[in-house]
Protein backbone atom coordinates (compact mmCIF):
# COMPACT_ATOMS: atom_id res chain seq x y z
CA UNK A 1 -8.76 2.71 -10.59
CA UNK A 2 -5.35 1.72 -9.49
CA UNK A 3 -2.33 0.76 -11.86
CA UNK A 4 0.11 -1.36 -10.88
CA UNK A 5 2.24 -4.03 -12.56
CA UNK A 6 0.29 -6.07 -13.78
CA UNK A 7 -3.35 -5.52 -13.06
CA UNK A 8 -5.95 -2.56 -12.82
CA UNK A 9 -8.20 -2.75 -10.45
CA UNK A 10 -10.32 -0.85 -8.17
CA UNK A 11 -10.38 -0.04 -4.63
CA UNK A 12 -12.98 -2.54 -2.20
CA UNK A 13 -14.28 -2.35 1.09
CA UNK A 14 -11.29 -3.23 3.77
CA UNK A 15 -11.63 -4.56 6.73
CA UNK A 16 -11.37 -3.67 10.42
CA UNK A 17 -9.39 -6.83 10.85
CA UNK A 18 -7.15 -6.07 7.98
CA UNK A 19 -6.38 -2.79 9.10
CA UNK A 20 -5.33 -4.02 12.61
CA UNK A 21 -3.26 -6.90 10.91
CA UNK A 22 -1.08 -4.11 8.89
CA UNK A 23 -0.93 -1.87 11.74
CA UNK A 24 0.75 -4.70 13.71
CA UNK A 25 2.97 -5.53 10.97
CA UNK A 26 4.06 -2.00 10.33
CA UNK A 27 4.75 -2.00 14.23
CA UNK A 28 7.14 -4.96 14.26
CA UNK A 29 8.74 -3.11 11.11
CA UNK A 30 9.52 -0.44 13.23
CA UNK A 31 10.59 -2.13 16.11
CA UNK A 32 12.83 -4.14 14.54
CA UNK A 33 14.31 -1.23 12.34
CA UNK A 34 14.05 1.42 14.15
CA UNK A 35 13.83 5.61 13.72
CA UNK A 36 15.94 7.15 11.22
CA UNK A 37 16.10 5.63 8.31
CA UNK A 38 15.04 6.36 4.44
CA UNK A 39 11.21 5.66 3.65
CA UNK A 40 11.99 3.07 0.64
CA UNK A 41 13.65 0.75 3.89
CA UNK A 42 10.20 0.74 5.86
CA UNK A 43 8.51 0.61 2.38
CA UNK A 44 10.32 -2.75 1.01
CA UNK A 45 10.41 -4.11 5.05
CA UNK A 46 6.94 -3.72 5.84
CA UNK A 47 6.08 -5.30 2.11
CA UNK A 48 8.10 -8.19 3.23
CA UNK A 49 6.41 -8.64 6.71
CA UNK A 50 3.17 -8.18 5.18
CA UNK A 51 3.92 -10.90 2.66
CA UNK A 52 5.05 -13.27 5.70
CA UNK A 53 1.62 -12.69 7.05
CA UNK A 54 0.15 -13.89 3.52
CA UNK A 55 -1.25 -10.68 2.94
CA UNK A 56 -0.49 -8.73 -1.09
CA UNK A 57 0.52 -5.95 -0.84
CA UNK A 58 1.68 -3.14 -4.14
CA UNK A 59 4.50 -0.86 -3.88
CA UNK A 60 4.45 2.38 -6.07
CA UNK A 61 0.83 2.40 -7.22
CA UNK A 62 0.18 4.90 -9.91
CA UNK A 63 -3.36 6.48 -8.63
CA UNK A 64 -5.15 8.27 -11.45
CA UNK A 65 -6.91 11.75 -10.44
CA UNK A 66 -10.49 12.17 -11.98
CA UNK A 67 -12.62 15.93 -12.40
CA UNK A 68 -16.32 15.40 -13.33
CA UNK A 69 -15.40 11.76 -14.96
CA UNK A 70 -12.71 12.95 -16.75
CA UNK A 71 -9.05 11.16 -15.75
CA UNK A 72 -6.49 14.42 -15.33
CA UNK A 73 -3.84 12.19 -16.28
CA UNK A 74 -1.23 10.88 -13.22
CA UNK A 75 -2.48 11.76 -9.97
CA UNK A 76 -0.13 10.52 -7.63
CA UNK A 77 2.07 6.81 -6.89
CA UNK A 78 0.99 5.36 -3.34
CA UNK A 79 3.58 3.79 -1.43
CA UNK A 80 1.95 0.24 -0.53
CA UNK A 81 -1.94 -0.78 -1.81
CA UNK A 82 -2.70 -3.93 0.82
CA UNK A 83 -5.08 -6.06 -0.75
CA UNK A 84 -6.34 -3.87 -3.17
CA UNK A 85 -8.45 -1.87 -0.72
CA UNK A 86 -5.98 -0.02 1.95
CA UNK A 87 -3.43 2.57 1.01
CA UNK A 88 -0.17 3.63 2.45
């Protein structure tokens, strides 16, 4: 399951095609920014250029950890969840 503002949902199947669509985005993040700087920049730029591309995207996803069907409590936060099925 995956928390988020908002909804709770969990992970589907993604896509070959969505995959390459992100990749290119995060390129033309980084080619526009450049090396060097902090991770929340890339973060809220490449949520942006997804968003131009009409594709959702999550920041800060809380990601519940599970042992034999029992939820351990917070797992971890990922960066970006694209479309509900591809973490960052």
């Amino acid at each position: 399951m995956l928390q988020g503002p908002g909804s709770t949902s969990e992970l589907i199947e993604c896509s070959d095609e969505l995959c390459g669509k992100v990749l290119d985005a995060a390129t033309d993040v980084h080619r526009c920014l450049g090396p060097g700087l902090l991770e929340s920049n890339y973060e809220k730029a490449l949520v942006i250029e997804l968003a131009e591309r009409n594709i959702s995207a999550r920041c800060q996803v809380e990601v519940p950890v599970f042992y034999k069907g029992v939820e351990l409590g917070k797992g971890y936060y990922a960066d970006i969840v694209v479309e509900d099925c591809l973490l960052l």
